[in-house]
Every structure is written in C-alpha cells, then in structure tokens.
C-alpha atoms as a PDB file:
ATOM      1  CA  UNK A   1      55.299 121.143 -17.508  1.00  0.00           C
ATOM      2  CA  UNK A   2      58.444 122.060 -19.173  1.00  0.00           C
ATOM      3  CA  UNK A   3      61.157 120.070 -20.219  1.00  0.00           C
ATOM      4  CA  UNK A   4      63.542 121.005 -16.821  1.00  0.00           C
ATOM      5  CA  UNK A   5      60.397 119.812 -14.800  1.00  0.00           C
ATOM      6  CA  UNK A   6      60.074 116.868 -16.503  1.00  0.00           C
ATOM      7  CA  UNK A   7      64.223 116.039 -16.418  1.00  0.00           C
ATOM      8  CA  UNK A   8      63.794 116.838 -12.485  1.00  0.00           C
ATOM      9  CA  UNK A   9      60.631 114.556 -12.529  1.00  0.00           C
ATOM     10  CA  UNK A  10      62.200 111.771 -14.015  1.00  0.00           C
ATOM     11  CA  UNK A  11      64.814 111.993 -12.093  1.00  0.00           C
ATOM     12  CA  UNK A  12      63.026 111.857  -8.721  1.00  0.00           C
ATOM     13  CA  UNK A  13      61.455 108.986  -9.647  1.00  0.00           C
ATOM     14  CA  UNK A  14      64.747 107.265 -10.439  1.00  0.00           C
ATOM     15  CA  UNK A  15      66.054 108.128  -7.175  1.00  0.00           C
ATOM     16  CA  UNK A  16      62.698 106.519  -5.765  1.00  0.00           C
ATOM     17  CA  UNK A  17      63.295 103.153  -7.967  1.00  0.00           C
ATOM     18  CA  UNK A  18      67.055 103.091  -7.246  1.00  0.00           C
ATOM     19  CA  UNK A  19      66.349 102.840  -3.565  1.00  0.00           C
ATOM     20  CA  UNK A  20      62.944 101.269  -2.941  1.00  0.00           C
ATOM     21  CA  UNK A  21      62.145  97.246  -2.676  1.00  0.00           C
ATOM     22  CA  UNK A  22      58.896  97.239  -3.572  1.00  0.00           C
ATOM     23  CA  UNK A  23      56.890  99.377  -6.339  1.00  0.00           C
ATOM     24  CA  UNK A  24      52.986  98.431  -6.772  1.00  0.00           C
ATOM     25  CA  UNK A  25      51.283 100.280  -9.873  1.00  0.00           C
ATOM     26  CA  UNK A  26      47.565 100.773  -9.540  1.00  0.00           C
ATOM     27  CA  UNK A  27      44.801 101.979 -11.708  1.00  0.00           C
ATOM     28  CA  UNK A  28      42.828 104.661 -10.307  1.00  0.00           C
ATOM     29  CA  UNK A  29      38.813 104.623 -11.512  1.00  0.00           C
ATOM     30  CA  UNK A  30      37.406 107.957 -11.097  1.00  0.00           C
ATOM     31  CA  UNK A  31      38.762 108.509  -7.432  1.00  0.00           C
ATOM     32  CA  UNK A  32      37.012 111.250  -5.624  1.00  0.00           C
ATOM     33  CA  UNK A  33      39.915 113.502  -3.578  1.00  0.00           C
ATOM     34  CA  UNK A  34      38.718 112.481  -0.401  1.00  0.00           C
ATOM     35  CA  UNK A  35      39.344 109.218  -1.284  1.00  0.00           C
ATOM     36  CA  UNK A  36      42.388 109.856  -2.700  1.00  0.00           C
ATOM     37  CA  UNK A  37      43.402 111.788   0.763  1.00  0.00           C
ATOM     38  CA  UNK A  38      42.153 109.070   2.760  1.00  0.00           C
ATOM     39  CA  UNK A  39      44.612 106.527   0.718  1.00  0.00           C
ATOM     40  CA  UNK A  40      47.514 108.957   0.811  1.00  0.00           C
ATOM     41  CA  UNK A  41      47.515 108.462   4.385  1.00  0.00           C
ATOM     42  CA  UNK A  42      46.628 104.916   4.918  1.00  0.00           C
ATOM     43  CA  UNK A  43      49.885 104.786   3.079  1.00  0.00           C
ATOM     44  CA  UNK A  44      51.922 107.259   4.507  1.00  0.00           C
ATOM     45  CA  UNK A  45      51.103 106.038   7.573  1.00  0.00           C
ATOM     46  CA  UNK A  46      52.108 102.191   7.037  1.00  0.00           C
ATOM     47  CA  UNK A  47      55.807 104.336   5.556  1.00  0.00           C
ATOM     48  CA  UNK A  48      55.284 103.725   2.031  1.00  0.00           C
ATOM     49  CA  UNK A  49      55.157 106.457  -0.772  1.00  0.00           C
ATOM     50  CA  UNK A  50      51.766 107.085  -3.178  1.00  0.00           C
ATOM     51  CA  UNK A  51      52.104 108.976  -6.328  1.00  0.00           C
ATOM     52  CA  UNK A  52      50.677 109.702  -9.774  1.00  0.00           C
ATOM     53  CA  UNK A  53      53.051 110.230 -12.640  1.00  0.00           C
ATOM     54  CA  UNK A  54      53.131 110.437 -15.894  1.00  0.00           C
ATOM     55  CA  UNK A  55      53.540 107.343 -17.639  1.00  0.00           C
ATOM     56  CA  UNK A  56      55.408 108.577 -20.029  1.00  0.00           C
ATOM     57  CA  UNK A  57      58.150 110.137 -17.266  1.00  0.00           C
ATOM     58  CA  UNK A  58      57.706 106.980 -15.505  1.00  0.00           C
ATOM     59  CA  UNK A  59      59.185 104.683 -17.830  1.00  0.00           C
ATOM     60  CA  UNK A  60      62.141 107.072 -18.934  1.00  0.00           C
ATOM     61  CA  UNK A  61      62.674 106.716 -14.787  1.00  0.00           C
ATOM     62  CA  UNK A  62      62.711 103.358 -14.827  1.00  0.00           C
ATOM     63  CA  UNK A  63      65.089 102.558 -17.675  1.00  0.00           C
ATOM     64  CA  UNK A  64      68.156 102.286 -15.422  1.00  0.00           C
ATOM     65  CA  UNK A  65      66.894 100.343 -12.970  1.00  0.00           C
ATOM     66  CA  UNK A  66      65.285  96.483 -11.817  1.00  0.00           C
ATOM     67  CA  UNK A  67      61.997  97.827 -12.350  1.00  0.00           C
ATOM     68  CA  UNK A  68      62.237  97.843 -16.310  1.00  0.00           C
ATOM     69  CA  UNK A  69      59.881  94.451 -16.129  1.00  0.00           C
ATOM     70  CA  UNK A  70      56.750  97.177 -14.971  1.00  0.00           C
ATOM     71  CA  UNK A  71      56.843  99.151 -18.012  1.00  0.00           C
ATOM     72  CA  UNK A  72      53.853  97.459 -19.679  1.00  0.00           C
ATOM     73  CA  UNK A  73      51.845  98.099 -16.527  1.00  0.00           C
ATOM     74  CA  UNK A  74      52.201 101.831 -17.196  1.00  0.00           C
ATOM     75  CA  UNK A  75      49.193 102.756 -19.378  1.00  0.00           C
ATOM     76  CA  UNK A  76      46.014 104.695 -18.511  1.00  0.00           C
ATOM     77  CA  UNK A  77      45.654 106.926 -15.039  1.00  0.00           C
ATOM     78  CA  UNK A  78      47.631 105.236 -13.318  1.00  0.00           C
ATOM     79  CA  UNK A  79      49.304 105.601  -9.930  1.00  0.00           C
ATOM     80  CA  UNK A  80      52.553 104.595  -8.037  1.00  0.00           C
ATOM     81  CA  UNK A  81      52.811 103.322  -4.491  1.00  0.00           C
ATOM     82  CA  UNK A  82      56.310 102.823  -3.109  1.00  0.00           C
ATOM     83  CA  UNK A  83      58.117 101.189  -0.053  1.00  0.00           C
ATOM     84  CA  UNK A  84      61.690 100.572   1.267  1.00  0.00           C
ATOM     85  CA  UNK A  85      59.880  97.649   3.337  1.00  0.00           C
ATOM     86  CA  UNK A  86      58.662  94.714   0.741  1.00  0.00           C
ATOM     87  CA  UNK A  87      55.270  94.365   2.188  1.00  0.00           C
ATOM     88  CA  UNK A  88      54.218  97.757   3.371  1.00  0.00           C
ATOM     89  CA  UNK A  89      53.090  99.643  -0.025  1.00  0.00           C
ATOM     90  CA  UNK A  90      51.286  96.351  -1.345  1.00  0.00           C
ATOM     91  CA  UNK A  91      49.357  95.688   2.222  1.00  0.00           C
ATOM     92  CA  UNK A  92      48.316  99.594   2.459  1.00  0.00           C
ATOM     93  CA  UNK A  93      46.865  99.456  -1.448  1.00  0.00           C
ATOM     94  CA  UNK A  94      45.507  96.506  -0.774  1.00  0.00           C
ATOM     95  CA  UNK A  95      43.574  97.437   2.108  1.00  0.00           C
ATOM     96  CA  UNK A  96      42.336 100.291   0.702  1.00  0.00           C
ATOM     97  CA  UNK A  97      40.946  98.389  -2.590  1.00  0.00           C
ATOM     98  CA  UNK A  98      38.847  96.266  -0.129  1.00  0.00           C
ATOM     99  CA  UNK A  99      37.168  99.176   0.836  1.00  0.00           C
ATOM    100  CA  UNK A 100      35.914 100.832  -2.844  1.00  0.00           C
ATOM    101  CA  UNK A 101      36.080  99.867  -6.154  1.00  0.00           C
ATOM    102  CA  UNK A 102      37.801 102.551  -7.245  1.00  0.00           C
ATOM    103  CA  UNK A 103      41.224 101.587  -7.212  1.00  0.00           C
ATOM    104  CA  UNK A 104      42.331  98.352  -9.457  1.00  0.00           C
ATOM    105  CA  UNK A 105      45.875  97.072  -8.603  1.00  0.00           C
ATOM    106  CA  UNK A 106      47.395  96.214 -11.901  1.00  0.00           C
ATOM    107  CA  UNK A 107      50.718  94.796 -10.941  1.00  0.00           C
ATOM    108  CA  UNK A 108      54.067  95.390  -9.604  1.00  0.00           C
ATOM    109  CA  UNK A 109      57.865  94.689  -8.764  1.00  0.00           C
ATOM    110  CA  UNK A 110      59.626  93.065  -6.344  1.00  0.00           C
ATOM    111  CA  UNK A 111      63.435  93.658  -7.151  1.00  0.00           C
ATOM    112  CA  UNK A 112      63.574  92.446 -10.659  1.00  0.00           C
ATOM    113  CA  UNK A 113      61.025  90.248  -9.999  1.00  0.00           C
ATOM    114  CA  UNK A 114      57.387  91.250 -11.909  1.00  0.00           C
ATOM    115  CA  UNK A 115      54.189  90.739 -10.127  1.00  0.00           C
ATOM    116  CA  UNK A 116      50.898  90.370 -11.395  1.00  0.00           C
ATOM    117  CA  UNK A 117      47.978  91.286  -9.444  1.00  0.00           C
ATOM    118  CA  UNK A 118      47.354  88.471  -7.643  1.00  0.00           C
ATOM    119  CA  UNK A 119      50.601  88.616  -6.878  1.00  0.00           C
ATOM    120  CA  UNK A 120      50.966  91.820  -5.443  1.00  0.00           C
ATOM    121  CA  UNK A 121      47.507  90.284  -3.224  1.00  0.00           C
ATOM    122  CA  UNK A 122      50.443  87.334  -1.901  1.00  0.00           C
ATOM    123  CA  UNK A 123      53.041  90.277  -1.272  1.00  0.00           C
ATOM    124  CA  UNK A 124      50.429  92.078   1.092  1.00  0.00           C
ATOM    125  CA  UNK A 125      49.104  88.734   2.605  1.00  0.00           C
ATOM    126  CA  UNK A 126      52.686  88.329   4.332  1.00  0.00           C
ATOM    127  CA  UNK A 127      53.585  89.964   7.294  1.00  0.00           C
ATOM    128  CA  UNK A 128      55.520  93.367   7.441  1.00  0.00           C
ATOM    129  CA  UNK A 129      59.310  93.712   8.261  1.00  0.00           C
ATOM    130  CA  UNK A 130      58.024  95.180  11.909  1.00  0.00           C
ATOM    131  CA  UNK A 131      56.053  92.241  12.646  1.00  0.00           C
ATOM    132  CA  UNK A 132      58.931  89.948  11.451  1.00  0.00           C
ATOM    133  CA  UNK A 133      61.238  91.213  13.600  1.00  0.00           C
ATOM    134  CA  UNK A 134      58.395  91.510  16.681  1.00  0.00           C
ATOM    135  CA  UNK A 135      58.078  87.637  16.006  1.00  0.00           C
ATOM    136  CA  UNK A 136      61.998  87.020  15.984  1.00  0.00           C
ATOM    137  CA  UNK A 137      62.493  89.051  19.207  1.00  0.00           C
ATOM    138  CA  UNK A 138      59.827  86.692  20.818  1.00  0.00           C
ATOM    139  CA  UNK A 139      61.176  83.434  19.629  1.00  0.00           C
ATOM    140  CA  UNK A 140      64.876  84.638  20.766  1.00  0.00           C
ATOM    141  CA  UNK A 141      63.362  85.444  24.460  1.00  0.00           C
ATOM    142  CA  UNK A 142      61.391  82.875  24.718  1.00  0.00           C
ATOM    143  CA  UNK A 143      63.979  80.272  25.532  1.00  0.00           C
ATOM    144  CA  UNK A 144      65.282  82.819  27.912  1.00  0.00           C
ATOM    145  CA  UNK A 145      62.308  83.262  29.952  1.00  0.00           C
ATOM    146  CA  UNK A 146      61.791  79.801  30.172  1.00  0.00           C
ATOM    147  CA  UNK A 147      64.840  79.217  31.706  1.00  0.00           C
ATOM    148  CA  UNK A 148      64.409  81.707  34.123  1.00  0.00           C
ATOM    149  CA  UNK A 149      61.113  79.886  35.121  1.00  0.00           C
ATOM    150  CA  UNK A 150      62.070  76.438  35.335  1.00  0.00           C
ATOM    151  CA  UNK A 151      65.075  77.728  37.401  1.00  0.00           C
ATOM    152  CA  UNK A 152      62.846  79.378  39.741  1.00  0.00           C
ATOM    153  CA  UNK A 153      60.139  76.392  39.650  1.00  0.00           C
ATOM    154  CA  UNK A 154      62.018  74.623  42.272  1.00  0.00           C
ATOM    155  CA  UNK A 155      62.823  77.378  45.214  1.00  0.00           C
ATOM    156  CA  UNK A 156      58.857  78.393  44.493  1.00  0.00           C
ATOM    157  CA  UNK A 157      57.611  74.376  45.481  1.00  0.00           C
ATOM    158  CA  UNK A 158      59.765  74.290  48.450  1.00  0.00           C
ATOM    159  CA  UNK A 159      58.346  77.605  49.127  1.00  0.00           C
ATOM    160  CA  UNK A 160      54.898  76.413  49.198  1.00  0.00           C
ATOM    161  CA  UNK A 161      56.205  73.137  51.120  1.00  0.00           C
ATOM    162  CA  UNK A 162      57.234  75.047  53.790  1.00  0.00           C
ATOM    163  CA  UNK A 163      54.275  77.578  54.034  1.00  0.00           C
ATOM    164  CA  UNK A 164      52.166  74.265  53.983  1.00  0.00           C
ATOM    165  CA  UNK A 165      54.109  72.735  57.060  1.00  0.00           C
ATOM    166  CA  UNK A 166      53.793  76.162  58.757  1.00  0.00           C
ATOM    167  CA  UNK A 167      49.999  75.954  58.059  1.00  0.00           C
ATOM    168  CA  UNK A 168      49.476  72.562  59.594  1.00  0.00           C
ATOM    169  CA  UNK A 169      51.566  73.473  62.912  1.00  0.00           C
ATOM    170  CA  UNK A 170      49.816  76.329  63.581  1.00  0.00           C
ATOM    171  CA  UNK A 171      46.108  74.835  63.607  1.00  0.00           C
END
C-alpha cells in the first residue's frame, strides 16, 4: 500500500466515523473466510458496516472525531463493525460471537461515549431503532383502535338484542 492509498484509506474511514453512531472494534482469532463471509453478511444484512483496517490508519482516522476514546482498543488483528443505527452493528457482532469463539469483542463507542465489552453486550441487548419505532407506532394506534371498538360495542349488543328477540318470535 502506498502512501496515496493509505491518505484515501484514512480518509474513508473518517468519513465512516464522522457519520456513524455506533463503532464496535472486535478481535478476530484465526477466522476461517467462510466465517468471515458468513459475518459480513449477518451484518450487512442487519445495515451495519464490517471491516478490517489497519490499526495504524485507523487511529490517524479517528483523530478528528468522538471516537478518539477507542484508540487503545486498536491493537492486534483487529476488525471494525459500523452502524448509523446505535444498536445494529453491536447486536449483529454479538450474535455472531455466540456462535464461535473466534471473534472476541474488545470494546467500542457510542458518540463520545467508550464502551467496554460488556458494554457493547448492553448496547446489543436493547432493541433496534426499527423495533423502536414498530413499538411507538403500536402504542400511538392503540388508543385509536380502542376507541373505535368501544364506539362500536354498543350498536353490536343491540345488534345481538334484536337478533335474540327475532330468535324467540320465530320458535
């Protein structure tokens, strides 16, 4: 790698920092590329980034930004897993550390905010910004729809009042 590839390198990932909300560092333990593949997608699919960088290139990129606290997380092979939505790079890594022991989550960042391991574990525990706003949506109709059945409670009784009279008169 020259030292243009590097400048562009560095400067991808400081695009990445500048506009991400969550960055999860990980240690990778003699990965095979399948399961490398396999966690490239698990991630990919939840809409959160995976990469390995050079740690070196890594801190230069993260100089300027709130991540400067993850710097001492950055040694050995090491990867990078990134999200715009808080909770979707830590749950996908963390997932897919249940399933081998290959993969050691080291720490990560939150904002300006450093987390350890176990903290990065908390981050993942929550749920994601889709299921936040799935919950929202069906606390906001809720009320809604129960209007709409207590309103309709009352025409439904006499309804069944009247079927009930018609009933009895005709046996």
């Amino acid at each position: 790698m020259d030292r243009s590839q590097k400048a562009d390198a560095v400067a991808q990932l400081n695009a990445t920092f500048n506009e991400v909300g969550v960055v999860v560092i990980t240690r990778n333990l003699g990965m095979t590329v399948a399961q490398s593949t396999e966690l490239r997608t698990k991630v990919r699919e939840a809409g959160a980034s995976y990469k390995v960088a050079k740690n070196r290139l890594a801190k230069l990129a993260i100089a300027d930004t709130d991540y400067v606290g993850i710097g001492d997380f950055l040694t050995g092979p090491t990867a990078i897993a990134t999200s715009v939505d808080p909770v979707a790079a830590a749950k996908a890594v963390v997932e897919f550390a249940k399933t081998t022991d290959k993969i050691e989550i080291v720490g990560g960042a939150m904002g300006s905010q450093v987390l350890n391991a176990d903290g990065v574990k908390a981050l993942a525990s929550m749920p994601s910004l889709d299921e936040l706003r799935a919950k929202l949506i069906g606390l906001v109709q809720a009320p809604a729809t129960k209007i709409a059945q207590l309103s309709t409670a009352p025409a439904a009784k006499l309804a069944r009042v009247f079927g009930a009279y018609a009933a009895k008169d005709a046996a």
